[in-house]
C-alpha atoms as a PDB file:
ATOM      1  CA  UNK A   1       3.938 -57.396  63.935  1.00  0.00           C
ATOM      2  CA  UNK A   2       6.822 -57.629  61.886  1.00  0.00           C
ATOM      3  CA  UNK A   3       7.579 -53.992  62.384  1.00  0.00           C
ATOM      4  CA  UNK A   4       7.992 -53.453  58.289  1.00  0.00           C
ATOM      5  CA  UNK A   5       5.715 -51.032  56.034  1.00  0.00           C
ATOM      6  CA  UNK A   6       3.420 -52.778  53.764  1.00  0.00           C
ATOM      7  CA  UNK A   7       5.357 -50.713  51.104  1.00  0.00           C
ATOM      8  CA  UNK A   8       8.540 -52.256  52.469  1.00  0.00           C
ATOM      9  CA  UNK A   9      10.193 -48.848  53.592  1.00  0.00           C
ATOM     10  CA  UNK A  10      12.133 -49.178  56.911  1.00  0.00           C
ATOM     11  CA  UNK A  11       9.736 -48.117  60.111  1.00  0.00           C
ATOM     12  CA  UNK A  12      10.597 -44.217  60.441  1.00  0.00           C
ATOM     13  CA  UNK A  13      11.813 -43.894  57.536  1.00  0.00           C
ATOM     14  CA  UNK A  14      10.411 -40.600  55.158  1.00  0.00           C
ATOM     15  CA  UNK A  15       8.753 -42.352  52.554  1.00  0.00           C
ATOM     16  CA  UNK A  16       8.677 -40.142  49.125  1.00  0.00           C
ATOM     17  CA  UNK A  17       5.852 -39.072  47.748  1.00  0.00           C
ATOM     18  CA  UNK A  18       3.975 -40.429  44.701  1.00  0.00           C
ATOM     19  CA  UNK A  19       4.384 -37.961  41.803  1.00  0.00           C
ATOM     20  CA  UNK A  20       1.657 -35.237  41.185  1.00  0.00           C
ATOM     21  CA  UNK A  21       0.547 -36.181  37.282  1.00  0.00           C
ATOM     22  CA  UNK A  22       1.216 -32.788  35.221  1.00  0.00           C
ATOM     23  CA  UNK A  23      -2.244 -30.861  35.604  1.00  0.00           C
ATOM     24  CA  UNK A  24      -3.643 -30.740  31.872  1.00  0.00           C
ATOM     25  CA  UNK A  25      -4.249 -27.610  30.811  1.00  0.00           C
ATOM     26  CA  UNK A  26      -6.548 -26.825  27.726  1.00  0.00           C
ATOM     27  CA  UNK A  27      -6.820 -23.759  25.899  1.00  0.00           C
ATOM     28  CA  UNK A  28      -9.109 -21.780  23.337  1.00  0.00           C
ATOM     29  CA  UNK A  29      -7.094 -18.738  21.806  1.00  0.00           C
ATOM     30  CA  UNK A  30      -9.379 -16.531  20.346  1.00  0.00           C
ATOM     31  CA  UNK A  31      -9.790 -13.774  18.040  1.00  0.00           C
ATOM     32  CA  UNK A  32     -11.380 -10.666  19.137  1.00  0.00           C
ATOM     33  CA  UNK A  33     -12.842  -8.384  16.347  1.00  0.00           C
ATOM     34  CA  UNK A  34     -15.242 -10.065  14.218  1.00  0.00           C
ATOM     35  CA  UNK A  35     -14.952 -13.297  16.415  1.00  0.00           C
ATOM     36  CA  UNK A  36     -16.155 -12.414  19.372  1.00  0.00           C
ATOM     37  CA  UNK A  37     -17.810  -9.045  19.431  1.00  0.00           C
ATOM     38  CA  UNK A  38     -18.148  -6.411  16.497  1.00  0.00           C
ATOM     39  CA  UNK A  39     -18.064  -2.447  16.850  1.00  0.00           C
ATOM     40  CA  UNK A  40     -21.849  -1.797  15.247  1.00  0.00           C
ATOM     41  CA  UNK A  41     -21.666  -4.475  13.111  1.00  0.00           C
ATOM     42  CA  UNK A  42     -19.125  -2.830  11.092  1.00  0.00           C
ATOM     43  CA  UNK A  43     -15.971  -4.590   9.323  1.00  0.00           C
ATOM     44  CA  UNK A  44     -13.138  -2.516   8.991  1.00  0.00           C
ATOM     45  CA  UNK A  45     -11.831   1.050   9.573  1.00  0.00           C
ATOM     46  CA  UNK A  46     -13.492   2.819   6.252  1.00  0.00           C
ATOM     47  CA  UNK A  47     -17.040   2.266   8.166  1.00  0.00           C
ATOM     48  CA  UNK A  48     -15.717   4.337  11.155  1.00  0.00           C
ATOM     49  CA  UNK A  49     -14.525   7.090   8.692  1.00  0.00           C
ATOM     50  CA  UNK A  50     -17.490   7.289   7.020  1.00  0.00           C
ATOM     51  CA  UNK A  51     -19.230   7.126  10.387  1.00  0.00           C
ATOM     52  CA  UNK A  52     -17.376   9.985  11.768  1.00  0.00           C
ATOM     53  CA  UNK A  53     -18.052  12.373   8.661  1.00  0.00           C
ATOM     54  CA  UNK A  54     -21.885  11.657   9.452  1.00  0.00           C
ATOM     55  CA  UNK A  55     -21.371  12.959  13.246  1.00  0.00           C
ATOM     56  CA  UNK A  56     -19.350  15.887  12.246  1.00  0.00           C
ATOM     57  CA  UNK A  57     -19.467  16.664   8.663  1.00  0.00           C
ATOM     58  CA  UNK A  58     -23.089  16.447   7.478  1.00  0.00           C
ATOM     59  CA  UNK A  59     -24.279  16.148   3.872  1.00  0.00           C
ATOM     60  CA  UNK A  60     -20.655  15.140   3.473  1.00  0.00           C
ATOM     61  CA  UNK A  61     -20.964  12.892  -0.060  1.00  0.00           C
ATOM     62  CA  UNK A  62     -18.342  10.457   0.858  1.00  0.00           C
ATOM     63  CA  UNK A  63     -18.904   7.029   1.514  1.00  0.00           C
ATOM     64  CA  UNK A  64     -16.648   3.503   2.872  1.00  0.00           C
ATOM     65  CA  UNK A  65     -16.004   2.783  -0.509  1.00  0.00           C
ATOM     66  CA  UNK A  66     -14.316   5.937  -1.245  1.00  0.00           C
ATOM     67  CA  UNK A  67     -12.114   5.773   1.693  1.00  0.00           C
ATOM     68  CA  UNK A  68     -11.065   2.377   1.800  1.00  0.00           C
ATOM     69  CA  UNK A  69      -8.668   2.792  -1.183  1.00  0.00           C
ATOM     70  CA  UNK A  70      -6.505   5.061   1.391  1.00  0.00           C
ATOM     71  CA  UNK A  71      -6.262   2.580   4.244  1.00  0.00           C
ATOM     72  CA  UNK A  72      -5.040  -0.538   2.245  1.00  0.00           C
ATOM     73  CA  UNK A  73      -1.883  -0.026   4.286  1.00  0.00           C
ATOM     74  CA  UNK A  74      -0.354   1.587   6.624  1.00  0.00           C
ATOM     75  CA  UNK A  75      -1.854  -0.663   9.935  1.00  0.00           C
ATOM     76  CA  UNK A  76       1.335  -2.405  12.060  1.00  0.00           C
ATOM     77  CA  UNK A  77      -1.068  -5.710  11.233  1.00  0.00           C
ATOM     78  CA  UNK A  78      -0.436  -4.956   7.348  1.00  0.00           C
ATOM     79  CA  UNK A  79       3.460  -5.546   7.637  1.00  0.00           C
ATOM     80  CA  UNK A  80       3.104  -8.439  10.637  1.00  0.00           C
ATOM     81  CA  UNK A  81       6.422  -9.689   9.267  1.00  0.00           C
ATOM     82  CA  UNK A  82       7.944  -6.484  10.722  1.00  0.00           C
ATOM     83  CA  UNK A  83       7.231  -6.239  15.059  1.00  0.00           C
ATOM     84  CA  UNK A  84       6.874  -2.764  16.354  1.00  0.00           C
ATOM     85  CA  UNK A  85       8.401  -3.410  20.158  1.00  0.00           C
ATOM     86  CA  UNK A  86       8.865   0.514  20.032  1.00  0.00           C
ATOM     87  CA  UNK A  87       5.034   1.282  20.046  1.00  0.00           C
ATOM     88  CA  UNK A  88       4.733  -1.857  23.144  1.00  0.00           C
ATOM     89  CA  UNK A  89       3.526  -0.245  26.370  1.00  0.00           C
ATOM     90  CA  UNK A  90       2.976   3.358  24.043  1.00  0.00           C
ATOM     91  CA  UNK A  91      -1.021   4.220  23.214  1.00  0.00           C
ATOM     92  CA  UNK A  92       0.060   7.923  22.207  1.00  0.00           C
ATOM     93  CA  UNK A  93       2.796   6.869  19.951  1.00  0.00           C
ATOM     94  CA  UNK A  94       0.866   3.560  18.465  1.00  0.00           C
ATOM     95  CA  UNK A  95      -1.843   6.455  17.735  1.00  0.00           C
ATOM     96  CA  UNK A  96       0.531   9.160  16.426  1.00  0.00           C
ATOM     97  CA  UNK A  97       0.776   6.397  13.608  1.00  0.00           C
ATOM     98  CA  UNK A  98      -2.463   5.205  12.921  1.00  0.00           C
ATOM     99  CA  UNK A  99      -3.876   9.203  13.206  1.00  0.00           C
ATOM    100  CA  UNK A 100      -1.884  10.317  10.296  1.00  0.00           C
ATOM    101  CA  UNK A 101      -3.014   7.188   8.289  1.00  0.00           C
ATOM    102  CA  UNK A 102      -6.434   7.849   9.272  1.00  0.00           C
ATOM    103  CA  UNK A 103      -5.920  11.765   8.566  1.00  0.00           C
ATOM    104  CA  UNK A 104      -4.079  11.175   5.314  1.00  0.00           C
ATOM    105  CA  UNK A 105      -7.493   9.261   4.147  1.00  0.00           C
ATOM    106  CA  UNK A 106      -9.549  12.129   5.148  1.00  0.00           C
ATOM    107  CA  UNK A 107      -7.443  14.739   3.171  1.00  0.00           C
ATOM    108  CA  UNK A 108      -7.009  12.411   0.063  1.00  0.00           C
ATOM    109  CA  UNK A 109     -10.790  13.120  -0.342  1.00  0.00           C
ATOM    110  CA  UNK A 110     -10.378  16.881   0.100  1.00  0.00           C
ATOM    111  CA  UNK A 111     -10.278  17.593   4.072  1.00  0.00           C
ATOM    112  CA  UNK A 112      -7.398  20.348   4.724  1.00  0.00           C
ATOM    113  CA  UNK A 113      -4.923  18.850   6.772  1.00  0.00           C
ATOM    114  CA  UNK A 114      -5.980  20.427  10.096  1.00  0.00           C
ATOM    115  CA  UNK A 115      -9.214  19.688   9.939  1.00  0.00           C
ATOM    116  CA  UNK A 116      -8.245  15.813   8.503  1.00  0.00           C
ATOM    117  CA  UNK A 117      -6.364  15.685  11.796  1.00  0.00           C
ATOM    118  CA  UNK A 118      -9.535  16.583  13.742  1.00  0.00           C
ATOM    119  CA  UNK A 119     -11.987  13.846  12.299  1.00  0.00           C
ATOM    120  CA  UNK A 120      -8.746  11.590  12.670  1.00  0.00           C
ATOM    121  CA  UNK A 121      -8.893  12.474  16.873  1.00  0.00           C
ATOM    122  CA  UNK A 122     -12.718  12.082  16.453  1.00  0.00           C
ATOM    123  CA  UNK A 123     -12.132   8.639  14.893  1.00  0.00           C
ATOM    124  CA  UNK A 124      -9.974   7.120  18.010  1.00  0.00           C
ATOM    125  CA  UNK A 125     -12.561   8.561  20.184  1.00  0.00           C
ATOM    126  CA  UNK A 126     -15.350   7.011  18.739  1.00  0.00           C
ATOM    127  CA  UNK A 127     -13.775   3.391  17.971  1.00  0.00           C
ATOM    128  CA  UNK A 128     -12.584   3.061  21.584  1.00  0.00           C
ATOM    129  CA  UNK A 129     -15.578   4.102  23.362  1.00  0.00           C
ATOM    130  CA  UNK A 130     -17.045   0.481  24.675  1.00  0.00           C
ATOM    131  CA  UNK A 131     -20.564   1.788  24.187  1.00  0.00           C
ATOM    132  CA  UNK A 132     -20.039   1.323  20.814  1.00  0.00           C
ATOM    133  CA  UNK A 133     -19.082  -2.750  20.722  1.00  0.00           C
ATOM    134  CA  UNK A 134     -21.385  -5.878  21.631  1.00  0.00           C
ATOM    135  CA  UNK A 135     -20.549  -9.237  21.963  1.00  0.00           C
ATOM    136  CA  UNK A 136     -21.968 -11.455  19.258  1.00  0.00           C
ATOM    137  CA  UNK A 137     -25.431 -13.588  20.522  1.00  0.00           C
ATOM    138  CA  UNK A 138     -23.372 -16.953  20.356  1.00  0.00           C
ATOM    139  CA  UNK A 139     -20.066 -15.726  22.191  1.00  0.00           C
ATOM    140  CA  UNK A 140     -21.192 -15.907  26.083  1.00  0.00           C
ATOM    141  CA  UNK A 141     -23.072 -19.037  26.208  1.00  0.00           C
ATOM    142  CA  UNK A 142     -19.885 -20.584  24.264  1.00  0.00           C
ATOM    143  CA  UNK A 143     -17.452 -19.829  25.794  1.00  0.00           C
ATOM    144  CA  UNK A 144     -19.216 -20.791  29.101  1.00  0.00           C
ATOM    145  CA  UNK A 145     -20.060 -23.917  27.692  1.00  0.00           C
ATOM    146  CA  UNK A 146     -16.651 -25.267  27.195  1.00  0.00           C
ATOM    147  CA  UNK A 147     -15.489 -23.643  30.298  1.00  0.00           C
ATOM    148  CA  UNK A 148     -17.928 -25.943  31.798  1.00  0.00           C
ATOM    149  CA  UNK A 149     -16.112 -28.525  29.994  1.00  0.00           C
ATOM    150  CA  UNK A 150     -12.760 -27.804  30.887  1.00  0.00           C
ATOM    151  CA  UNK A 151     -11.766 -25.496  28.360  1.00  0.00           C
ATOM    152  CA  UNK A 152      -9.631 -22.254  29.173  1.00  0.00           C
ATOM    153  CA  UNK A 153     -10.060 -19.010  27.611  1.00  0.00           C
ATOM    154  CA  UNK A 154      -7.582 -16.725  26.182  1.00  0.00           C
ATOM    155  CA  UNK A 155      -7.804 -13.968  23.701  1.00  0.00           C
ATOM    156  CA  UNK A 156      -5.393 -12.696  20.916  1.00  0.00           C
ATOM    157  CA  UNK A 157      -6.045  -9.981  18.895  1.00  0.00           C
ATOM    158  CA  UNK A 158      -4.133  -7.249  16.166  1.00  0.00           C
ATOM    159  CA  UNK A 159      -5.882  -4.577  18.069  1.00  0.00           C
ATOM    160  CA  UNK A 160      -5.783  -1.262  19.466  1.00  0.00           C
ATOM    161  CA  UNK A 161      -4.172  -0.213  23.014  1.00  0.00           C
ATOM    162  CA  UNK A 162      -7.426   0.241  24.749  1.00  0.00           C
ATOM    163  CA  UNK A 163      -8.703  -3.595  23.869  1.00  0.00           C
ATOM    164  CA  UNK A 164      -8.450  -4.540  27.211  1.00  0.00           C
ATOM    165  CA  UNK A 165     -10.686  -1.439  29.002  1.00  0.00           C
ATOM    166  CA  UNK A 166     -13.206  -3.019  26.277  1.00  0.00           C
ATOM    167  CA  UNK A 167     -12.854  -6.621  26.716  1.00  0.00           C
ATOM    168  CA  UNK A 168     -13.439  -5.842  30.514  1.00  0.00           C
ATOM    169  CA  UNK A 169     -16.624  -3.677  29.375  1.00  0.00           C
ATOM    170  CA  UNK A 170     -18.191  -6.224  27.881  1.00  0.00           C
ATOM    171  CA  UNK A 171     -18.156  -8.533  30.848  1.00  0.00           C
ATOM    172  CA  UNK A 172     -15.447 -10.853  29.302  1.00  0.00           C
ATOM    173  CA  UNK A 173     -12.669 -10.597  31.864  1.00  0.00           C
ATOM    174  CA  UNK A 174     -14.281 -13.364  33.820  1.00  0.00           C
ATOM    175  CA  UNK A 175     -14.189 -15.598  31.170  1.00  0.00           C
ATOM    176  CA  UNK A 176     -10.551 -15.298  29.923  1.00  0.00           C
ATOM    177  CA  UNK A 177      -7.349 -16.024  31.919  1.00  0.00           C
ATOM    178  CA  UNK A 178      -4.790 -14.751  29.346  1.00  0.00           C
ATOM    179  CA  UNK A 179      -5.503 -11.684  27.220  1.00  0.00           C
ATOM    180  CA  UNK A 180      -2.365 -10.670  24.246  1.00  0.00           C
ATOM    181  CA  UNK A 181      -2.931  -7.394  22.098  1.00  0.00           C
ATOM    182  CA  UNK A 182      -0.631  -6.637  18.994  1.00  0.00           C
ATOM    183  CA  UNK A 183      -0.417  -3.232  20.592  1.00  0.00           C
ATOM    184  CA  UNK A 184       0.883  -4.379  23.746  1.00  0.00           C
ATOM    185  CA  UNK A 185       2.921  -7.211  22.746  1.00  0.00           C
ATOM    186  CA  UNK A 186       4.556  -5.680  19.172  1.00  0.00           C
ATOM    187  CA  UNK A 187       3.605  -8.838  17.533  1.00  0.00           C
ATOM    188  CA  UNK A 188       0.680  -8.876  14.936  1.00  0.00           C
ATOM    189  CA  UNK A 189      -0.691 -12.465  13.699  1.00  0.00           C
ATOM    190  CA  UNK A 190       0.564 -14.482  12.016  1.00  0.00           C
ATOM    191  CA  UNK A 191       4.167 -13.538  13.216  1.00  0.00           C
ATOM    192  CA  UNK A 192       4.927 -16.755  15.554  1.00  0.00           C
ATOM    193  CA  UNK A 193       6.244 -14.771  18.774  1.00  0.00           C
ATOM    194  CA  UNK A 194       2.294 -13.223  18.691  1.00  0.00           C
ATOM    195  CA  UNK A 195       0.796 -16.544  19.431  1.00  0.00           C
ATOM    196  CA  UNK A 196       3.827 -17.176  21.540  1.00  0.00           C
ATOM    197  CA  UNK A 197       3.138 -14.218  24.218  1.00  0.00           C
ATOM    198  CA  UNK A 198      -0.324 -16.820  24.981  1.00  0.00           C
ATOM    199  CA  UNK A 199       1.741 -19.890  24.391  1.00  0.00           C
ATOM    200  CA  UNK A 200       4.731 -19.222  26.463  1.00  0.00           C
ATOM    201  CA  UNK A 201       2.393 -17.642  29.431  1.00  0.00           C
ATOM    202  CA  UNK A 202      -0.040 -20.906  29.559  1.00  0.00           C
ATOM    203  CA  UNK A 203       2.239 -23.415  28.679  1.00  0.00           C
ATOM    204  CA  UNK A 204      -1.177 -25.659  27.284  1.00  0.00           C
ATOM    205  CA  UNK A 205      -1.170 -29.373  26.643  1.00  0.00           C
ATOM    206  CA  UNK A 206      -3.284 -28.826  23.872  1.00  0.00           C
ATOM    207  CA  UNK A 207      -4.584 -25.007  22.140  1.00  0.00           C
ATOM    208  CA  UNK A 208      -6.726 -24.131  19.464  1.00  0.00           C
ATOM    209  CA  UNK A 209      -6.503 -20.623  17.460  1.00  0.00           C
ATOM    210  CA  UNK A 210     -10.026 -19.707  16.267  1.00  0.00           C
ATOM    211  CA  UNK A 211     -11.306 -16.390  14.664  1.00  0.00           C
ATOM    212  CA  UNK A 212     -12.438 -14.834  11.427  1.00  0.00           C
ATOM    213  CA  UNK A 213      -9.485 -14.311   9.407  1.00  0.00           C
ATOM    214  CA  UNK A 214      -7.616 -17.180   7.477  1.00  0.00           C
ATOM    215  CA  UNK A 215      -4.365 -15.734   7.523  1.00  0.00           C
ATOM    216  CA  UNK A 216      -3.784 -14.647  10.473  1.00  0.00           C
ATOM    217  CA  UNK A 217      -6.089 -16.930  12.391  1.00  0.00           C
ATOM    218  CA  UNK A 218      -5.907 -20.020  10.857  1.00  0.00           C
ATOM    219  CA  UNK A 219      -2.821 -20.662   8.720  1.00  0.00           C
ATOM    220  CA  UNK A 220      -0.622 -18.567  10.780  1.00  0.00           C
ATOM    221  CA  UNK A 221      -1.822 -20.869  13.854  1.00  0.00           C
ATOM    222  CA  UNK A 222      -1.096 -24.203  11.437  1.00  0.00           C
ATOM    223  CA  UNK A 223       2.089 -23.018  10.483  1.00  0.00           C
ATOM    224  CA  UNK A 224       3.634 -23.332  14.056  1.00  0.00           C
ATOM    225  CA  UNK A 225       1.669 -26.594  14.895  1.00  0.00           C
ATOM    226  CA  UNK A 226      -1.525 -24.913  16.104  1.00  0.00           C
ATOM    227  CA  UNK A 227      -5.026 -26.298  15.348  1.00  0.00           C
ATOM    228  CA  UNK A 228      -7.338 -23.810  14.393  1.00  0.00           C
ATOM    229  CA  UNK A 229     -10.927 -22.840  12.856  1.00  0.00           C
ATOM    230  CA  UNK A 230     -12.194 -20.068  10.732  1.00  0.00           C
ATOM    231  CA  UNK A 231     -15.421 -18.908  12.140  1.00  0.00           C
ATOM    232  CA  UNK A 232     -18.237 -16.958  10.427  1.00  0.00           C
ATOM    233  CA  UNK A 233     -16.683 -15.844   7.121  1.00  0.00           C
ATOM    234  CA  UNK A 234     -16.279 -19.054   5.027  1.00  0.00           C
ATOM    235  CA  UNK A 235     -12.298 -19.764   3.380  1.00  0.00           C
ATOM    236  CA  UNK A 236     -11.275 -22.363   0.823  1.00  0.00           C
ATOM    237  CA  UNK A 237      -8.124 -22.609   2.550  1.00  0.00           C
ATOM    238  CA  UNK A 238      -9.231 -22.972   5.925  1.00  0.00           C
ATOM    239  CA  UNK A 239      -9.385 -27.060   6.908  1.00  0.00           C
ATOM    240  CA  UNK A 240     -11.801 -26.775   9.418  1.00  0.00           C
ATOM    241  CA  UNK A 241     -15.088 -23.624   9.472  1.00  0.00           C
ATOM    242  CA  UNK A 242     -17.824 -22.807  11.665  1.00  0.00           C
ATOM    243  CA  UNK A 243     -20.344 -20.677  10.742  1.00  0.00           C
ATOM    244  CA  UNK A 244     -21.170 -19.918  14.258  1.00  0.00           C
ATOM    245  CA  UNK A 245     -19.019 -20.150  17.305  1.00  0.00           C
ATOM    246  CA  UNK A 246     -21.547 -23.094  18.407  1.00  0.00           C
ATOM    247  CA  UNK A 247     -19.883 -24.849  15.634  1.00  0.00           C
ATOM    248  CA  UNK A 248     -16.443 -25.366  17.238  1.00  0.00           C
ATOM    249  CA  UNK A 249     -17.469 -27.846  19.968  1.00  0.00           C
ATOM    250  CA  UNK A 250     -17.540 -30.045  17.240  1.00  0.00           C
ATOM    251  CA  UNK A 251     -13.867 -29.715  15.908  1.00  0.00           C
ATOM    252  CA  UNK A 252     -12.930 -30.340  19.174  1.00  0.00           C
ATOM    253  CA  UNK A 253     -14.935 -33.043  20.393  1.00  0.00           C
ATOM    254  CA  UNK A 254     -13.310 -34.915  16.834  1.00  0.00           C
ATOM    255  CA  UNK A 255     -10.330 -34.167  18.651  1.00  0.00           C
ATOM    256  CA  UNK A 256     -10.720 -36.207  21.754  1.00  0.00           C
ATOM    257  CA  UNK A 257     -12.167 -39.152  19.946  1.00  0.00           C
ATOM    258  CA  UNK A 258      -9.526 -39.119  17.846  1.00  0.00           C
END
């Protein structure tokens, strides 16, 4: 024996190890509300008004369409140029502001003030209650499809405080490993530092942004060198749409092949 490593490292001596390739780490950032679950099947806050006046003020005469006009703004997600750090970590204060836009819609159509307040407190309670949201039929066996396939989960959503007590209700805490709420964060999409708080936390070698809105979805997610896909509600504007959250696979399988 010549008494020299095959590698040609003196006998005894520590030999370095081989470098440990960067584990790859792919992510699917996705929307909550209208993306992955639904609250009744309703879209937007005027349902929940209207809903509320049925449980507590029967024979009312008012309808979605004649509250709507009042909640055109006023949501932190209207103004997501503008982050609301103060309200971060704060349910009663994020709610001290959306309550008085939800009780200013209920006395524009003739509620007195205190009792606008009350069906305002009735409206929280109702929209948080987990009961009341279900995930849509294609969201489970999708996402576990792709986590099969490699894929991590993460969600992102302009939301309220309580979004994670109902992510976890619906059973989708297993699923996700990174979970960012406007409320939480101060950051609504498409400001860049809300799909930062995922970015920054995962550090991905390659992310997709996909949910139901354009704007705050898709081009938001494009405009800071995200790929992305509008699901379910169809956008000129939007490069790449799936009607159904079955469809993505396909945007990303293009992807690899490309």
């Amino acid at each position: 024996m010549s008494g020299r490593r095959l590698d040609g490292a003196r006998q005894g001596a520590e030999v370095p190890a081989p470098p440990v390739p960067e584990r790859e780490t792919r992510v699917l950032i996705w929307d909550f509300d209208g993306t992955l679950a639904h609250r009744r099947g309703e879209t937007g806050w005027s349902l929940l008004l209207e809903e509320v006046l049925d449980a507590e003020e029967p024979g009312h005469g008012h309808s979605a369409e004649t509250l709507r006009p009042y909640l055109r703004d006023g949501f932190p997600w209207h103004r997501p140029d503008v982050p609301h750090l103060e309200l971060c970590g704060d349910p009663e204060g994020w709610w001290a502001g959306v309550g008085t836009l939800l009780a200013r819609a209920y006395e524009a159509v003739g509620y007195p003030p205190a009792r606008a307040l009350e069906l305002a407190a009735a409206a929280r309670r109702l929209y948080v209650e987990p009961a009341g949201w279900s995930l849509f039929d294609d969201t489970l066996p999708t996402l576990e499809r792709l986590a099969g396939k490699g894929w991590k989960h993460a969600i992102l959503s302009n939301h309220v405080p309580e979004l994670g007590t109902i992510v976890a209700a619906l059973g989708l805490d297993r699923l996700v490993v990174a979970f960012s709420c406007s409320a939480d964060s101060g950051y609504e999409k498409p400001h860049p530092l809300a799909y930062a708080s995922v970015l920054e936390r995962l550090e991905p070698t390659e992310a997709w942004m996909i949910g139901d809105n354009v704007v705050a979805d898709v081009l938001g997610a494009e405009a800071i060198g995200l790929s992305a896909v509008l699901v379910r509600r169809p956008d000129p504007r939007a490069a790449r749409f799936a009607a159904t959250l079955a469809g993505v696979e396909e945007f990303l399988t293009e992807a690899v092949v490309a």
